[in-house]
N, C-alpha and C. Protein backbone atom coordinates (compact mmCIF):
# COMPACT_ATOMS: atom_id res chain seq x y z
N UNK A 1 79.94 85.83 53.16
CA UNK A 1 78.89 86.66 52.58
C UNK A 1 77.76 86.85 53.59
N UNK A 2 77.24 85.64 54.25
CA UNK A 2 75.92 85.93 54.90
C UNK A 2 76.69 86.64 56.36
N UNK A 3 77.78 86.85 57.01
CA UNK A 3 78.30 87.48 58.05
C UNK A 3 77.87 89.33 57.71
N UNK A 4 79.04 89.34 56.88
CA UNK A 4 78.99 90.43 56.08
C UNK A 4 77.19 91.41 55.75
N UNK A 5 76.47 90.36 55.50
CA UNK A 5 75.38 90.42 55.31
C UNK A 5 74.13 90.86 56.58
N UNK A 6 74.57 89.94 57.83
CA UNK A 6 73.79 90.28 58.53
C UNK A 6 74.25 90.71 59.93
N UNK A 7 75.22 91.03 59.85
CA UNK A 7 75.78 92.05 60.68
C UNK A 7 75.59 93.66 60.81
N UNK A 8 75.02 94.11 59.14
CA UNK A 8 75.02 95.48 59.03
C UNK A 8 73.78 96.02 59.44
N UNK A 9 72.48 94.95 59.00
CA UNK A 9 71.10 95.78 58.99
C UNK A 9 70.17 94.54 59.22
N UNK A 10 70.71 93.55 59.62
CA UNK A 10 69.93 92.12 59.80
C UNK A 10 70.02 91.26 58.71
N UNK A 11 69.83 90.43 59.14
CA UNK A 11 69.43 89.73 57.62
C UNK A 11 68.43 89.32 56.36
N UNK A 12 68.98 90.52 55.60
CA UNK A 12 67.58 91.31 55.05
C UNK A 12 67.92 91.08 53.04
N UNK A 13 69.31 90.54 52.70
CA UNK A 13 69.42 90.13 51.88
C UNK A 13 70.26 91.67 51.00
N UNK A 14 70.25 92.89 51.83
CA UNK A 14 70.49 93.73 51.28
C UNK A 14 72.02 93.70 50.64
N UNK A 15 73.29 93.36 50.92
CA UNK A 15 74.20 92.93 50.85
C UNK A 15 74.21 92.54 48.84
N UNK A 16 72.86 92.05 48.37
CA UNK A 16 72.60 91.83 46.90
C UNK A 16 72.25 92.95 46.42
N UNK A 17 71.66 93.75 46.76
CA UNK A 17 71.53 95.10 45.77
C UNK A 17 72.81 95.72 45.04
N UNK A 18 71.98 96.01 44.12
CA UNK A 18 73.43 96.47 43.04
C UNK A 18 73.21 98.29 43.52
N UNK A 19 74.70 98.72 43.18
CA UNK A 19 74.47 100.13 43.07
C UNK A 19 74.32 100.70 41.83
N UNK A 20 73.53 101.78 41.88
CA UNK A 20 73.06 102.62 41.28
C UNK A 20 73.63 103.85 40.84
N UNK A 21 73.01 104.90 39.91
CA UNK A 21 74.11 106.09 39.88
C UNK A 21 73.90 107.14 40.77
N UNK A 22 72.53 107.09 41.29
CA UNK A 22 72.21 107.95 42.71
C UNK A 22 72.59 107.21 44.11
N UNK A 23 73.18 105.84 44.20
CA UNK A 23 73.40 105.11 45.79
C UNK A 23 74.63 104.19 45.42
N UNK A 24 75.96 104.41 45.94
CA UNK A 24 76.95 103.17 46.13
C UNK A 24 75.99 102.51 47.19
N UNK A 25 76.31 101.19 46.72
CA UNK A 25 75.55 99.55 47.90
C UNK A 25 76.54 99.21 49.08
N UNK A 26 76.24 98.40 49.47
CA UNK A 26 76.81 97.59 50.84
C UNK A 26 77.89 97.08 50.03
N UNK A 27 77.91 96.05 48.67
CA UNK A 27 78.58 95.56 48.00
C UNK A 27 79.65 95.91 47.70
N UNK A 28 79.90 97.33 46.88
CA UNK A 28 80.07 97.77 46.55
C UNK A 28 81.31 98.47 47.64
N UNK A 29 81.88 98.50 49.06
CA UNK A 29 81.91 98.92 50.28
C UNK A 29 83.14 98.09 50.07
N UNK A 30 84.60 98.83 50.40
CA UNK A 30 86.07 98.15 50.00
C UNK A 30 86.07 97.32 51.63
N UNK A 31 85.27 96.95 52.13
CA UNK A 31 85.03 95.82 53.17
C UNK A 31 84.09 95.06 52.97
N UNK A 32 83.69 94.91 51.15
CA UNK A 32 82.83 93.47 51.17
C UNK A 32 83.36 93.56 50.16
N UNK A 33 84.59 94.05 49.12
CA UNK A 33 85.17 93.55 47.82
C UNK A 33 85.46 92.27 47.78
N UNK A 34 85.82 91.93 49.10
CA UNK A 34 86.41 90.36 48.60
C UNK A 34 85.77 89.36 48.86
N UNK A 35 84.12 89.75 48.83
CA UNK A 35 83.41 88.62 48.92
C UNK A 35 82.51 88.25 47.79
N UNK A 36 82.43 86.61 47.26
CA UNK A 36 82.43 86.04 46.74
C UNK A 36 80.87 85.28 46.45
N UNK A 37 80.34 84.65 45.49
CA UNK A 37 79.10 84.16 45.64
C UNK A 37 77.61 84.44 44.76
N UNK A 38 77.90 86.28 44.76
CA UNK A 38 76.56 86.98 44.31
C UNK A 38 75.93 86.24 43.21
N UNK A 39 76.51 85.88 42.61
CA UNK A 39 75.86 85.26 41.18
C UNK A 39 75.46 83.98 41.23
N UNK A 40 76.29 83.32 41.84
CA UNK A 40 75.24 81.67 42.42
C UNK A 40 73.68 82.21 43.13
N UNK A 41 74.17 83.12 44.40
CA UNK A 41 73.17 83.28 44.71
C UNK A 41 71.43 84.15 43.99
N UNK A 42 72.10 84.89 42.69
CA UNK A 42 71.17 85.26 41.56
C UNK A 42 70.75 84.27 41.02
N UNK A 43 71.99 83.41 40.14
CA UNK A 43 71.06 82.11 39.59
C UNK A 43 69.93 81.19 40.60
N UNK A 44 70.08 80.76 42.08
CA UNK A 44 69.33 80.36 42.63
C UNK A 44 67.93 81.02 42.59
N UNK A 45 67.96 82.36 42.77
CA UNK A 45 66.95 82.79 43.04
C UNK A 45 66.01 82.87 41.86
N UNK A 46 67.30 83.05 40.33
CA UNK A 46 66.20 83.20 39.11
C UNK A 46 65.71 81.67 38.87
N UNK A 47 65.94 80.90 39.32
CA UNK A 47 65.39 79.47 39.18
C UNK A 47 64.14 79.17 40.24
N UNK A 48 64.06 79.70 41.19
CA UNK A 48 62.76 80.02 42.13
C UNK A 48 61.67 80.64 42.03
N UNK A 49 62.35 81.56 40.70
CA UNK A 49 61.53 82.29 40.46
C UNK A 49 60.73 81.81 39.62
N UNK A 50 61.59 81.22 38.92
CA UNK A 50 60.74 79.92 37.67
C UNK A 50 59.67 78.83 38.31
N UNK A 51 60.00 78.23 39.37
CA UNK A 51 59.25 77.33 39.83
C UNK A 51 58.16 77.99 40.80
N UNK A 52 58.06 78.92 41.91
CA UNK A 52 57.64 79.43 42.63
C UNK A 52 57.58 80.89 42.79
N UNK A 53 57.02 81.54 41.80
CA UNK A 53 57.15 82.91 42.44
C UNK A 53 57.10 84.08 43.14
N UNK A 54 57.53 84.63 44.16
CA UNK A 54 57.30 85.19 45.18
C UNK A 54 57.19 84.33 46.08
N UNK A 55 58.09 83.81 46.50
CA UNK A 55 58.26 82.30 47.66
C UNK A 55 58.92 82.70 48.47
N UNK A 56 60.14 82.11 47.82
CA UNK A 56 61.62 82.22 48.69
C UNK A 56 62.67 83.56 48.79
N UNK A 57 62.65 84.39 49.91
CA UNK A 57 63.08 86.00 49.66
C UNK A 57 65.12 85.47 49.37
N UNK A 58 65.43 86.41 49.00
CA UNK A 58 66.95 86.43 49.05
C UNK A 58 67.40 85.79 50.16
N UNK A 59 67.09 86.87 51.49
CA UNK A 59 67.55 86.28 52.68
C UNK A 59 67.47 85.14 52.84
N UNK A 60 66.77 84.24 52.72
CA UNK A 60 65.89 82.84 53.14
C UNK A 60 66.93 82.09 52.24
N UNK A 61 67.52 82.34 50.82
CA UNK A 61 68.32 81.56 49.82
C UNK A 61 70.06 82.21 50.68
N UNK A 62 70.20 82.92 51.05
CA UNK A 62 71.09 83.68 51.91
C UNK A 62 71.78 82.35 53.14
N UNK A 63 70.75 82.68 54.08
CA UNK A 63 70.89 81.20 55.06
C UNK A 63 70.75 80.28 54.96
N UNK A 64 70.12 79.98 53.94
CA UNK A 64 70.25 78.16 53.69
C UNK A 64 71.24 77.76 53.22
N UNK A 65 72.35 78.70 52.12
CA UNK A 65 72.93 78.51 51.25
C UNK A 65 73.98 78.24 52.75
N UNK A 66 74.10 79.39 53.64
CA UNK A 66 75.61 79.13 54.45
C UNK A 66 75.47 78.56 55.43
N UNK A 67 73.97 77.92 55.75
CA UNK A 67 73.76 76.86 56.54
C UNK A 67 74.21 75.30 56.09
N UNK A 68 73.98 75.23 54.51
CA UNK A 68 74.52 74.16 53.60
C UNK A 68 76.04 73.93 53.64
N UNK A 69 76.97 75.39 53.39
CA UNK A 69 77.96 74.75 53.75
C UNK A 69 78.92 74.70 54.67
N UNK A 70 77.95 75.09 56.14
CA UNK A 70 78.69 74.77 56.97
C UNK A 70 78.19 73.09 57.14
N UNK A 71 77.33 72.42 56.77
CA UNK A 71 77.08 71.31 56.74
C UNK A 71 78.55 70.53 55.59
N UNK A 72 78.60 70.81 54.66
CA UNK A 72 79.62 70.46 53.23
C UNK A 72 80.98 70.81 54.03
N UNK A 73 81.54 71.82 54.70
CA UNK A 73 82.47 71.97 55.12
C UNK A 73 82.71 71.09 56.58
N UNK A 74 81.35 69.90 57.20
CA UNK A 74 81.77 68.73 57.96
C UNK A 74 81.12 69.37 59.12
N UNK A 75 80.60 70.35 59.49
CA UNK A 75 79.78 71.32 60.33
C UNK A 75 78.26 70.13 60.70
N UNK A 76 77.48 70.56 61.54
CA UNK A 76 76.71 69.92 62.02
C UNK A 76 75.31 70.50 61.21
N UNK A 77 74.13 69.94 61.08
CA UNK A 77 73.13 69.66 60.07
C UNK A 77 72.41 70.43 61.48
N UNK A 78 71.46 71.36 60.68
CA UNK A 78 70.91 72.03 61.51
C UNK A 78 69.44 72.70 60.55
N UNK A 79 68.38 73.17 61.70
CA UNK A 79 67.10 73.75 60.79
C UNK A 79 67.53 75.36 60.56
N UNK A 80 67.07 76.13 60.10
CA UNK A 80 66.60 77.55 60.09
C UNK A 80 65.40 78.19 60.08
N UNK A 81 64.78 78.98 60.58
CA UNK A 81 63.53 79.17 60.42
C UNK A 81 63.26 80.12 58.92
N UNK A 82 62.36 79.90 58.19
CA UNK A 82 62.16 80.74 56.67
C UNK A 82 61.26 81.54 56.96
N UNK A 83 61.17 82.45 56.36
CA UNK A 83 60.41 83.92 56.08
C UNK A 83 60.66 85.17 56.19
N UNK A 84 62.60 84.79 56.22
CA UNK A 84 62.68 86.16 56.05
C UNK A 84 62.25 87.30 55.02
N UNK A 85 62.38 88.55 55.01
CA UNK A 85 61.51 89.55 54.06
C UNK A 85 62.98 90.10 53.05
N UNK A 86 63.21 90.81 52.09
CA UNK A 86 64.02 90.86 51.56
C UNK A 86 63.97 92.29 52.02
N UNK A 87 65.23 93.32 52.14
CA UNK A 87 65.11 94.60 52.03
C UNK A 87 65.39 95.51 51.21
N UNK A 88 64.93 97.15 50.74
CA UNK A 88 65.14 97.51 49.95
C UNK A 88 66.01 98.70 50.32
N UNK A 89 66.70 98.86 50.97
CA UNK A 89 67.71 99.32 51.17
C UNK A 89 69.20 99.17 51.16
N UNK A 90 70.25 99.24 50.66
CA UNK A 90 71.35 99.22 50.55
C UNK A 90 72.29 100.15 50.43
N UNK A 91 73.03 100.56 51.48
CA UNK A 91 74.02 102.04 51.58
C UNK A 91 75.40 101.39 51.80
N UNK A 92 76.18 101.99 50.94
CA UNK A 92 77.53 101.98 51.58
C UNK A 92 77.96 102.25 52.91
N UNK A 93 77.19 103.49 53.44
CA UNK A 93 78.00 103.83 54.61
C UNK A 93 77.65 103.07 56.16
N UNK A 94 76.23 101.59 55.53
CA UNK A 94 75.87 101.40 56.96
C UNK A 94 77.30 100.54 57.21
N UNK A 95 78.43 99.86 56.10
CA UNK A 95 79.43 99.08 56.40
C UNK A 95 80.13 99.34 57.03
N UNK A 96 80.20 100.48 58.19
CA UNK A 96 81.22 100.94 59.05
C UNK A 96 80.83 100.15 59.96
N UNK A 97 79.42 99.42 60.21
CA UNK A 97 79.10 98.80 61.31
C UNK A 97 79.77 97.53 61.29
N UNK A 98 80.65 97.00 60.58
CA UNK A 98 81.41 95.99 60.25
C UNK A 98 82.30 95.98 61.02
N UNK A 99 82.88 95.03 61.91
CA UNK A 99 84.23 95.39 62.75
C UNK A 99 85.18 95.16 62.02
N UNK A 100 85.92 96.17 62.42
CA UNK A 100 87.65 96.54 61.47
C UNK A 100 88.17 95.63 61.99
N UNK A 101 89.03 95.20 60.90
CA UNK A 101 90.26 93.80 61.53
C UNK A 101 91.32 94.54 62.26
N UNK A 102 91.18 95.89 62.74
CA UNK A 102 92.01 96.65 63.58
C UNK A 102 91.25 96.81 65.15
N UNK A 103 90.44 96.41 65.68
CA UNK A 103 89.68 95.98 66.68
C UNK A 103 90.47 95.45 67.57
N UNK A 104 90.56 95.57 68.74
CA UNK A 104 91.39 94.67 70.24
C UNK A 104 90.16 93.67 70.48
N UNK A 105 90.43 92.75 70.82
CA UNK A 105 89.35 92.04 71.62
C UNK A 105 88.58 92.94 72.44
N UNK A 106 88.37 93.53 73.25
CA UNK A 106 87.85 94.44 74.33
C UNK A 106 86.77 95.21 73.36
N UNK A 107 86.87 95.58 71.91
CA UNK A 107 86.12 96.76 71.14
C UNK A 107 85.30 95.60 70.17
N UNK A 108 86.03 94.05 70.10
CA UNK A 108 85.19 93.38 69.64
C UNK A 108 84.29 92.79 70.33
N UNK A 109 84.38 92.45 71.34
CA UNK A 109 83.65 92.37 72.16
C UNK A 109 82.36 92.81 72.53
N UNK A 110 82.77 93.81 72.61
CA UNK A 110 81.68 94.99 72.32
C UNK A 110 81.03 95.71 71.53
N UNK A 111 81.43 95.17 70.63
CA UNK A 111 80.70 95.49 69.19
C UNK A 111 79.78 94.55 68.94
N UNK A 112 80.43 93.04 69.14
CA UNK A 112 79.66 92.15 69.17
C UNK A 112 78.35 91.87 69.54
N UNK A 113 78.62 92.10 71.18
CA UNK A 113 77.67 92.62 72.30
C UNK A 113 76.65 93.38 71.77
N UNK A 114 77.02 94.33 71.10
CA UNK A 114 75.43 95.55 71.09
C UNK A 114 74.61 94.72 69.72
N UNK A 115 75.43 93.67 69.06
CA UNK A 115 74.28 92.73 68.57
C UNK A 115 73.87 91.46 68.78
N UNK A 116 73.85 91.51 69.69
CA UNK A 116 73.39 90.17 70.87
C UNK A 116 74.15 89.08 71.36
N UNK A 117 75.45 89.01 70.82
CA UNK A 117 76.36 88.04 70.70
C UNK A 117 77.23 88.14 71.93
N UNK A 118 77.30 86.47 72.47
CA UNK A 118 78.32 86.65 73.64
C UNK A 118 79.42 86.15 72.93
N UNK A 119 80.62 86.88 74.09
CA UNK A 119 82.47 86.49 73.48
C UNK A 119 82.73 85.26 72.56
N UNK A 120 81.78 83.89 73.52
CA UNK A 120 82.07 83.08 73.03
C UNK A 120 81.45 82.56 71.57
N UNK A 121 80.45 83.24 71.90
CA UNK A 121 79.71 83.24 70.06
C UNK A 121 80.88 84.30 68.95
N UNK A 122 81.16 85.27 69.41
CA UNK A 122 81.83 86.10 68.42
C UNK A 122 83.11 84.93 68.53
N UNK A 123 83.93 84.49 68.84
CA UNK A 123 85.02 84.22 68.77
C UNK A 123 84.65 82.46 67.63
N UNK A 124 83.58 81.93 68.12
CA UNK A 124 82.43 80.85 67.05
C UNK A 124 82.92 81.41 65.35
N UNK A 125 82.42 82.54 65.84
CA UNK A 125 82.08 83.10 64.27
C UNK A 125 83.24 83.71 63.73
N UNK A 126 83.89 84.17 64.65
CA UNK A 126 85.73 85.01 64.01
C UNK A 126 85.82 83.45 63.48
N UNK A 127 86.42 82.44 64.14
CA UNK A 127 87.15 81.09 63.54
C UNK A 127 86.19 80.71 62.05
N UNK A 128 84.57 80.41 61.88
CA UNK A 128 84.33 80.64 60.84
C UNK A 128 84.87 81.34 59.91
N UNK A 129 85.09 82.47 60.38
CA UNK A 129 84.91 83.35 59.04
C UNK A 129 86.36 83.59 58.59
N UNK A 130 87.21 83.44 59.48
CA UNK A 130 88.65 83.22 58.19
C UNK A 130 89.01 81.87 58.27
């Protein structure tokens, strides 16, 4: 979820917007159907909202949550910095910026690349993510 998430437009939490009858979402995008989570991550937030309101943005419950379980999944314990802003934008069509599982190394690479990531970080995060 948080890959998916902040690969398209940063990590801005947009990935949670629901669509509408004037905007299909990011969500909504047959390259984030099979991802999983949204509603844990609603209940978290409506419980923040209870204790603190206007605190903790999506994003901020976003990375902690997949910072947690790469910790639970035996991963190494690490900080994040908080404050991210939440965004109010969500389009289907920014999900093309997603790399296709039809990609050569050479186009992932480089896709990678134009968002700051070296080989060896993208290849970090390919093994994460399946």
């Amino acid at each position: 979820l948080h890959f998916h998430e902040c690969f398209i437009q940063g990590c801005d939490a947009s990935i949670l917007i629901d669509s509408t009858k004037d905007n299909t979402a990011e969500k909504d995008s047959p390259a984030n159907l099979s991802l999983r989570g949204y509603e844990i991550i609603d209940d978290i937030k409506e419980q923040l909202e209870n204790q603190c309101p206007g605190i903790v943005s999506c994003a901020d419950i976003l990375a902690m949550a997949s910072r947690d379980a790469v910790f639970f999944a035996g991963g190494p314990v690490y900080d994040i910095p908080k404050g991210r802003k939440d965004g109010t934008r969500s389009k289907i069509m920014d999900t093309i910026n997603l790399p296709a599982p039809t990609l050569n190394s050479s186009e992932l690479i480089k896709m990678f690349g134009q968002h700051g990531f070296t080989a060896q970080e993208m290849v970090a995060l390919s093994g994460a993510h399946t």
